[in-house]
C-alpha atoms as a PDB file:
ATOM      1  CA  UNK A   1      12.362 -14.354   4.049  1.00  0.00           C
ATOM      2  CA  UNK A   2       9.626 -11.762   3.817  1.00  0.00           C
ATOM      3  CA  UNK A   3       8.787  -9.453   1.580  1.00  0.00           C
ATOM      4  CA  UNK A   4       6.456  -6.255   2.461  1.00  0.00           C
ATOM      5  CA  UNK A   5       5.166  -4.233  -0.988  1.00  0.00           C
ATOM      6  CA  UNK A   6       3.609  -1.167  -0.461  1.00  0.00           C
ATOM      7  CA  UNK A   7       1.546   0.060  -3.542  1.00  0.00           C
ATOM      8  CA  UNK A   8       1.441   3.923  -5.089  1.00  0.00           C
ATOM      9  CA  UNK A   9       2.994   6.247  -7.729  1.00  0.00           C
ATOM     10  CA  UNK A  10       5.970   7.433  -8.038  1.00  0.00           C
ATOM     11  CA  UNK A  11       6.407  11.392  -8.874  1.00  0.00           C
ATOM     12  CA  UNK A  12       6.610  14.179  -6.721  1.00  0.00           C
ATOM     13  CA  UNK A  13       3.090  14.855  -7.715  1.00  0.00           C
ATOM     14  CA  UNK A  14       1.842  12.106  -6.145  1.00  0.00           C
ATOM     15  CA  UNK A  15       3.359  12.491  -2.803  1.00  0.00           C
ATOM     16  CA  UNK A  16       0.844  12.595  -0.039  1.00  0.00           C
ATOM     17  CA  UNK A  17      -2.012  11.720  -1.674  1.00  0.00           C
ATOM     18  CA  UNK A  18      -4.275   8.755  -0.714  1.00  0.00           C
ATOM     19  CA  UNK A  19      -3.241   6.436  -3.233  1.00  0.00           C
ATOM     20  CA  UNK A  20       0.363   6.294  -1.664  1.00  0.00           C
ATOM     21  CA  UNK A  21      -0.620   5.129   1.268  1.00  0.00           C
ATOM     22  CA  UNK A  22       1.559   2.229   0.840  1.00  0.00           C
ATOM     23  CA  UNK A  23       4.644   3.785  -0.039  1.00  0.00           C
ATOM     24  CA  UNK A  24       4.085   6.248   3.042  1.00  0.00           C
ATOM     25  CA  UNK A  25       3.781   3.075   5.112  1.00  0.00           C
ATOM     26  CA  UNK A  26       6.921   1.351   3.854  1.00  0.00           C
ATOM     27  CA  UNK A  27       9.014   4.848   4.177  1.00  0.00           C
ATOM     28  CA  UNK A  28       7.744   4.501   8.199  1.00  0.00           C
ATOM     29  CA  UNK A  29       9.339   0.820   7.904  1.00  0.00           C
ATOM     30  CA  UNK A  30      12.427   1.605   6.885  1.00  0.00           C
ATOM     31  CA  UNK A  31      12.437   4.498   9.427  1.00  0.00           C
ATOM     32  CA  UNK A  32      12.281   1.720  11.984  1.00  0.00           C
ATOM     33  CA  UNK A  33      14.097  -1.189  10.285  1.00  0.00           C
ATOM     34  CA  UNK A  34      16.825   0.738   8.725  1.00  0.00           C
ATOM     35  CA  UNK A  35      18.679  -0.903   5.819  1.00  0.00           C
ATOM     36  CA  UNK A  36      20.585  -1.000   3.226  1.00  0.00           C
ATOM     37  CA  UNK A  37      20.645   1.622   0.653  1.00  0.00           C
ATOM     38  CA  UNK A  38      17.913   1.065  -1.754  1.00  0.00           C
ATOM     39  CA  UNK A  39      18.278  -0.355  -5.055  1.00  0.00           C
ATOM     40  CA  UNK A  40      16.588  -0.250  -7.815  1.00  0.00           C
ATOM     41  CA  UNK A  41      15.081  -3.612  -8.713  1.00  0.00           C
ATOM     42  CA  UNK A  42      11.872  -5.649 -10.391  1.00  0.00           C
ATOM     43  CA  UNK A  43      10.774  -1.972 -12.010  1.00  0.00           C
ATOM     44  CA  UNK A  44      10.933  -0.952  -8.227  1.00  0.00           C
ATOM     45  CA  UNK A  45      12.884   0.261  -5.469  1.00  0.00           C
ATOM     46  CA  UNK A  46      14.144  -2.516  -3.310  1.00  0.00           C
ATOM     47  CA  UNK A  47      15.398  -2.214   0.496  1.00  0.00           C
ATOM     48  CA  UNK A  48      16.814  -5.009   2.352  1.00  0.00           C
ATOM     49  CA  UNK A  49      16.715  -5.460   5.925  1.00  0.00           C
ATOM     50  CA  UNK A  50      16.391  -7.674   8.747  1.00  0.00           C
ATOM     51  CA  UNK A  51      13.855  -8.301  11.849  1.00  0.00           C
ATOM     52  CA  UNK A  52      16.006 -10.135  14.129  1.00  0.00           C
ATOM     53  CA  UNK A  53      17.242 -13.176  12.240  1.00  0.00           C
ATOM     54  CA  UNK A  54      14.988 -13.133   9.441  1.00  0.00           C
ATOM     55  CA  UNK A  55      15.450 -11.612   6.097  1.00  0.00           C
ATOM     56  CA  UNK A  56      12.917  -8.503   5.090  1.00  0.00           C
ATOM     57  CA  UNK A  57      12.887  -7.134   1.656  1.00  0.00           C
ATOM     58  CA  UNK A  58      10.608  -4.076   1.217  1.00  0.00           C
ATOM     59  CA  UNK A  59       9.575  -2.947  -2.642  1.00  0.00           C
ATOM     60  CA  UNK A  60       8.081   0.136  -3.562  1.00  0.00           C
ATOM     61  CA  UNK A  61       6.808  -0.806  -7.827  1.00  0.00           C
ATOM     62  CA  UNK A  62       7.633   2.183  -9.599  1.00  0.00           C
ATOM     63  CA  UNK A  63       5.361   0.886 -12.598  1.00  0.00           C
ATOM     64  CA  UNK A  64       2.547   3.260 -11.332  1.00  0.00           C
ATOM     65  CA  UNK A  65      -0.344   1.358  -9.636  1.00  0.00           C
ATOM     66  CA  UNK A  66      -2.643  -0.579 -12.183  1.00  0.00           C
ATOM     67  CA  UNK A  67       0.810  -2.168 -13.336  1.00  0.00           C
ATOM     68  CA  UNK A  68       2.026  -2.966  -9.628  1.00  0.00           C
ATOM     69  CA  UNK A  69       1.776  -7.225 -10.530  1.00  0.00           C
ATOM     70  CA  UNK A  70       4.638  -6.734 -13.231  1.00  0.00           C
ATOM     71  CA  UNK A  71       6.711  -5.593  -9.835  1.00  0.00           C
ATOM     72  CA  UNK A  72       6.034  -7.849  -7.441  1.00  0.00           C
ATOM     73  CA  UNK A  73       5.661 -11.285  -9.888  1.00  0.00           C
ATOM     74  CA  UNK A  74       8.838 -10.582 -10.680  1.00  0.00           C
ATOM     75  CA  UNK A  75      10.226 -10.148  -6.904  1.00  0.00           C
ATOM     76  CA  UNK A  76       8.447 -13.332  -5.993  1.00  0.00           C
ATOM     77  CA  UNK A  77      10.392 -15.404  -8.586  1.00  0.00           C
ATOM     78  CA  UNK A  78      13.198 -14.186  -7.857  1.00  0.00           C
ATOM     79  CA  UNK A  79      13.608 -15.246  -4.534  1.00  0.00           C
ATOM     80  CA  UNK A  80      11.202 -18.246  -5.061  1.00  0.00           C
ATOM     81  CA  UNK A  81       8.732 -16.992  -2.215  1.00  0.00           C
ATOM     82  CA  UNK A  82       5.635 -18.618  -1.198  1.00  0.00           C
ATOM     83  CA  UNK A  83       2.582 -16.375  -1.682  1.00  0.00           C
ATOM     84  CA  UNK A  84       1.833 -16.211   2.333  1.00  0.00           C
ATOM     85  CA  UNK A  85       5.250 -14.645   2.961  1.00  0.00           C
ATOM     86  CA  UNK A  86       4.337 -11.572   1.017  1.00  0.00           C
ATOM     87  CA  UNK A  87       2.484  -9.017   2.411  1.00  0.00           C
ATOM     88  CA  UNK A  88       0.976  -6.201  -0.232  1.00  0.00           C
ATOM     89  CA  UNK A  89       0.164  -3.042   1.626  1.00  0.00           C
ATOM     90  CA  UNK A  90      -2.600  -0.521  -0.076  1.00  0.00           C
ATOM     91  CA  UNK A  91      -5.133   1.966  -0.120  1.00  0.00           C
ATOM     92  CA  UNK A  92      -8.423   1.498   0.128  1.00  0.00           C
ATOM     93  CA  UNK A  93     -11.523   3.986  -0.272  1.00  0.00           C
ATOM     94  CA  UNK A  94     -14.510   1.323   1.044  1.00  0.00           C
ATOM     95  CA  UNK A  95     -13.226   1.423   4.523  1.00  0.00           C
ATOM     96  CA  UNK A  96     -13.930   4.298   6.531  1.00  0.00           C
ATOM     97  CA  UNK A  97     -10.704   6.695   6.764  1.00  0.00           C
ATOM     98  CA  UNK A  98      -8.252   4.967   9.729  1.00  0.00           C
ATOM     99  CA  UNK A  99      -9.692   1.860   9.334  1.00  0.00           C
ATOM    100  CA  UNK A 100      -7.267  -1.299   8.470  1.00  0.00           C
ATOM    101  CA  UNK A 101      -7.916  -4.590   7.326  1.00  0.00           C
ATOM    102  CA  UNK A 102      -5.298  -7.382   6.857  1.00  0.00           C
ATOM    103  CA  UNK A 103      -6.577 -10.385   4.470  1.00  0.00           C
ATOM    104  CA  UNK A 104      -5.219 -13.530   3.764  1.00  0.00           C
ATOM    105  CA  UNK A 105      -6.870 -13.736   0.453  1.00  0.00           C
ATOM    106  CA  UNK A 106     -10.077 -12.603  -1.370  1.00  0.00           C
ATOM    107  CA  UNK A 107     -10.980 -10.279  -4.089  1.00  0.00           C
ATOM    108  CA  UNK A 108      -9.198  -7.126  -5.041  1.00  0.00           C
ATOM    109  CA  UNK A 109     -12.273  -5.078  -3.974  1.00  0.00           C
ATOM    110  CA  UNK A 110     -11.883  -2.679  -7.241  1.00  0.00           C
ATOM    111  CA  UNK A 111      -8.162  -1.789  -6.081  1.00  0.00           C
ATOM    112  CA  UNK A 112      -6.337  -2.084  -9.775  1.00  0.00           C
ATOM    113  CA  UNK A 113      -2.232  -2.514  -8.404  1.00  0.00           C
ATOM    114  CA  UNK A 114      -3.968  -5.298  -6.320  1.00  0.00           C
ATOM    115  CA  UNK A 115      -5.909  -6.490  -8.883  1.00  0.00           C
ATOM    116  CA  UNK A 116      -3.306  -6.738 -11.258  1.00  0.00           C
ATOM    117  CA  UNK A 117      -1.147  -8.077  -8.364  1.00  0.00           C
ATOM    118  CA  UNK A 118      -3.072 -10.969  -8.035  1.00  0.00           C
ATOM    119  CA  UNK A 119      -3.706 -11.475 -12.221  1.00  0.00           C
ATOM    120  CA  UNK A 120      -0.624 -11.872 -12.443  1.00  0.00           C
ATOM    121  CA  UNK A 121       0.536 -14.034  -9.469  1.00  0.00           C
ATOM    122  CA  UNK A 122      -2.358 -16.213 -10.926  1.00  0.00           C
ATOM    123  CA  UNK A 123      -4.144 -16.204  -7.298  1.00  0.00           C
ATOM    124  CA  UNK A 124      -6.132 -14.619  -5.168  1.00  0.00           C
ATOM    125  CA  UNK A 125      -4.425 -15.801  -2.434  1.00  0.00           C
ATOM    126  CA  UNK A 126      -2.205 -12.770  -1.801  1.00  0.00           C
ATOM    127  CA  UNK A 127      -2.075 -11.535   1.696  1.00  0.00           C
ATOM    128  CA  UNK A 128      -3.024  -7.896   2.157  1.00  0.00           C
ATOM    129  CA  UNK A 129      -2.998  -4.804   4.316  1.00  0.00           C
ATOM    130  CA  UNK A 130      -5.898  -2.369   3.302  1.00  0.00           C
ATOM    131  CA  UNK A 131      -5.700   1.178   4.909  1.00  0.00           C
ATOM    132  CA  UNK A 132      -8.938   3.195   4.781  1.00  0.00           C
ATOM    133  CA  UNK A 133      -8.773   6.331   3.405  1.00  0.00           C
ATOM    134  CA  UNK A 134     -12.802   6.945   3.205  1.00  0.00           C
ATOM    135  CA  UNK A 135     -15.230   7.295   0.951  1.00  0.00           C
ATOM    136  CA  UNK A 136     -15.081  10.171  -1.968  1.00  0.00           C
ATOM    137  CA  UNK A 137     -17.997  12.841  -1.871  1.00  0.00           C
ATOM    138  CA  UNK A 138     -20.786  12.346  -3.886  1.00  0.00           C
ATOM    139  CA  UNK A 139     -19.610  15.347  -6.281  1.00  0.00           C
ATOM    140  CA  UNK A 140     -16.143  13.398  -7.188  1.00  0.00           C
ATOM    141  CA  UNK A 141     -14.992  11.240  -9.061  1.00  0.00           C
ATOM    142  CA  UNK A 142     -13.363   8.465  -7.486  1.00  0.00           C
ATOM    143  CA  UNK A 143     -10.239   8.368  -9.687  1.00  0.00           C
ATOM    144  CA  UNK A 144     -10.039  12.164  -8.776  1.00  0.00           C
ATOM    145  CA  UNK A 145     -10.144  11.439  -5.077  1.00  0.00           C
ATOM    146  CA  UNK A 146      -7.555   9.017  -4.977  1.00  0.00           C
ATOM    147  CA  UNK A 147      -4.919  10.875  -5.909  1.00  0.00           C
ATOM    148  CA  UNK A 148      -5.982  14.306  -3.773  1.00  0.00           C
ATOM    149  CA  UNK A 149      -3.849  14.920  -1.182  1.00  0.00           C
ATOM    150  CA  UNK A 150      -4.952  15.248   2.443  1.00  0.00           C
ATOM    151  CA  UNK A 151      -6.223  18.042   3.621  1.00  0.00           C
ATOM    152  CA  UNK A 152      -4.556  19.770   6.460  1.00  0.00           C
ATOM    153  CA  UNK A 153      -7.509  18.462   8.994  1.00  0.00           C
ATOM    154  CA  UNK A 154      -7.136  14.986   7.707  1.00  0.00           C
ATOM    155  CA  UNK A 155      -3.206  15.077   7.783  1.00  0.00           C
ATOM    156  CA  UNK A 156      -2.993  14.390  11.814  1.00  0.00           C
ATOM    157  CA  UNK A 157      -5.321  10.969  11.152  1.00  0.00           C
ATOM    158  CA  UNK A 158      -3.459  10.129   7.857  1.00  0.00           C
ATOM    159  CA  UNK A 159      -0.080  10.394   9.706  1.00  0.00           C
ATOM    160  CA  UNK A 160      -1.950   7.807  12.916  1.00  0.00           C
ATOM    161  CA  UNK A 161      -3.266   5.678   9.968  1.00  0.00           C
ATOM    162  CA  UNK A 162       0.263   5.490   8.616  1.00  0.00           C
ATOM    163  CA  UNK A 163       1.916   4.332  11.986  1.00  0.00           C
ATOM    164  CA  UNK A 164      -0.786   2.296  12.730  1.00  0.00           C
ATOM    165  CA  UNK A 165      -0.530   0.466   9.340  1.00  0.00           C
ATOM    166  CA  UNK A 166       3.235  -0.175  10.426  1.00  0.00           C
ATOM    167  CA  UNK A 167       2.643  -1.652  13.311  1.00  0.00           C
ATOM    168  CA  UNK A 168       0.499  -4.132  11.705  1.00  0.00           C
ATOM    169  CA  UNK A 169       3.168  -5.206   9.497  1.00  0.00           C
ATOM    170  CA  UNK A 170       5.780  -5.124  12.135  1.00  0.00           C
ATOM    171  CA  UNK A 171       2.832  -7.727  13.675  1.00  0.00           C
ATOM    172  CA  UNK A 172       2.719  -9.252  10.576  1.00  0.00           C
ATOM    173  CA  UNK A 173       6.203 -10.193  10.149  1.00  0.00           C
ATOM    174  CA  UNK A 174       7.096 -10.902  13.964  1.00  0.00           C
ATOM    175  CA  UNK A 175       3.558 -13.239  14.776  1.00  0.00           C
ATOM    176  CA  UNK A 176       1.509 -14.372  11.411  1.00  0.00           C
ATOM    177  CA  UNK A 177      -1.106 -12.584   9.859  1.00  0.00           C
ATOM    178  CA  UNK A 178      -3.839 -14.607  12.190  1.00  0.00           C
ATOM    179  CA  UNK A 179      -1.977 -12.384  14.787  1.00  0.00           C
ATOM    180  CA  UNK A 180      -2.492  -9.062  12.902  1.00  0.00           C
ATOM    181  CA  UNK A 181      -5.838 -10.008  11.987  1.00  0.00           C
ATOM    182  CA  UNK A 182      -7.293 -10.492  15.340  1.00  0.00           C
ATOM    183  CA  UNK A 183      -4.921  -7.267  16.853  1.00  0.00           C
ATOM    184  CA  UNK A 184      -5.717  -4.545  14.240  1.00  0.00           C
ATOM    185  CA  UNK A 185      -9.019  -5.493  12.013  1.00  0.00           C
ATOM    186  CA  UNK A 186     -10.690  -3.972  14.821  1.00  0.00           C
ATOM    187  CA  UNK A 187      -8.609  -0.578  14.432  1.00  0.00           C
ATOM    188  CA  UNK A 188     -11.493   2.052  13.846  1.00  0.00           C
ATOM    189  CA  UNK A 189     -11.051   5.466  12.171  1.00  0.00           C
ATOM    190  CA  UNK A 190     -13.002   8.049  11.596  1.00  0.00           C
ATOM    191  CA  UNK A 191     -16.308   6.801   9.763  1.00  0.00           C
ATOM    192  CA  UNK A 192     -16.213  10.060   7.093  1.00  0.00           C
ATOM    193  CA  UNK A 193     -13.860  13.004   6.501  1.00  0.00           C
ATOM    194  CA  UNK A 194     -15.319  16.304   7.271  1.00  0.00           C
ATOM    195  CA  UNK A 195     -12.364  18.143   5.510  1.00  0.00           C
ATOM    196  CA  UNK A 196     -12.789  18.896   1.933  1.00  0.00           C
ATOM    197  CA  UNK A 197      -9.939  16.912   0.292  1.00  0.00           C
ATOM    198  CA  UNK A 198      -7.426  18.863  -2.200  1.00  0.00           C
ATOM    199  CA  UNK A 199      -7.000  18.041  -5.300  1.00  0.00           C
ATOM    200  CA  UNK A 200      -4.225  16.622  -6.853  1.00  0.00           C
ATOM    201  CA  UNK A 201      -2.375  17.332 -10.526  1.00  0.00           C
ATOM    202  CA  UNK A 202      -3.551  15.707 -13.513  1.00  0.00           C
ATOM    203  CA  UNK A 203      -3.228  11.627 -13.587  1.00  0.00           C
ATOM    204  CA  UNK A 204      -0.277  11.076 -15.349  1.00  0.00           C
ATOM    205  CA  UNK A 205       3.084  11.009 -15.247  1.00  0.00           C
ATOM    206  CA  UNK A 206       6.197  12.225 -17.704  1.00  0.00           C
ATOM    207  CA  UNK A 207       6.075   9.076 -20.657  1.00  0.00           C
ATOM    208  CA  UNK A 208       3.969   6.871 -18.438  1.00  0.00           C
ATOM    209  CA  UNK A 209       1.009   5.044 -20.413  1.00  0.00           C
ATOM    210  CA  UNK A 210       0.000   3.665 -17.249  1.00  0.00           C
ATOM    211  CA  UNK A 211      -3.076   4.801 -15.313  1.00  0.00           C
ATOM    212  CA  UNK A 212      -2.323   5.567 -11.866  1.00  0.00           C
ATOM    213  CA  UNK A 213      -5.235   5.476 -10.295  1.00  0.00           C
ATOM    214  CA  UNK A 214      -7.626   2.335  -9.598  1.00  0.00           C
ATOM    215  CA  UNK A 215     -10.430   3.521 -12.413  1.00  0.00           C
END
């Protein structure tokens, strides 16, 4: 079994902005998957599914993102999986926007659901998809930027990132990530964003305490 996370927050407010990346990813999964109906599991939404013979489970955390370990710890126990059949899909504003990078291991590179992923899994060995979404302009604040939306230039590129990113993990789960690695590290994007990104609503969420974004 496999099991493909795909980190944002959940909201309407947060829809198609950068730091859902993930989800937007695993929705495109499921488009080409299918599955059961999802359920709502490990503080997440849980869809089962198969890739020929082989079990795929795919979990979007609904714990917002610097919480996204409590999520996926608890998925991993409870189907007992071994850390390189899990496959955390995320945002990521040091690569240039299109660019992907799939990891078997390393730091969290300031990303806080992967960072708190990998606290809590007690490794760093936590196999990862990292979809560029560029850098923020000099006049924002990163936290701000993550959680814009795209602006209506960028929205063409965010939707070829998004099928892109797909692919990878269709690659992932059908060949090993050495596979995916040597196919689509090399995936360029653009190397800035000339559109001026549009802001999002404020960080939070109804009751949440948790911070959404990776500052």
């Amino acid at each position: 079994m496999k099991l493909v996370v795909g980190l944002g927050n959940p909201g309407q407010q947060y829809r198609g902005t950068r730091h859902n990346v993930g989800f937007d990813v695993l929705a495109r999964l499921r488009e080409t998957l299918g599955g059961d109906r999802p359920k709502g599991k490990f503080d997440g939404e849980l869809v089962e599914t198969r890739l020929g013979t082989e079990k795929i489970a795919l979990l979007w955390p609904l714990t917002y993102m610097n919480l996204s370990g409590r999520s996926v710890r608890a998925a991993v126990d409870f189907f007992s999986l071994p850390l390189p059949n899990l496959l955390v899909v995320c945002d990521d504003f040091s690569l240039p926007f299109g660019r992907l990078r799939v990891r078997e291991s390393g730091s969290s590179g300031g990303q806080k659901g992967l960072q708190n992923i990998c606290q809590l899994l007690g490794s760093e060995a936590v196999p990862r998809l990292r979809c560029g979404i560029g850098s923020p302009p000099k006049v924002w604040d990163p936290a701000d930027f993550v959680i814009s939306k795209f602006s209506a230039e960028e929205k063409v590129e965010a939707d070829r990132l998004v099928d892109t990113a797909s692919q990878a993990v269709l690659c992932w789960l059908q060949h090993g990530i050495k596979e995916a690695m040597n196919r689509f590290n090399s995936t360029a994007g653009n190397t800035s964003s000339s559109a001026e990104p549009t802001k999002g609503k404020e960080k939070g969420g109804p009751g949440s305490q948790a911070n959404p974004t990776r500052e």
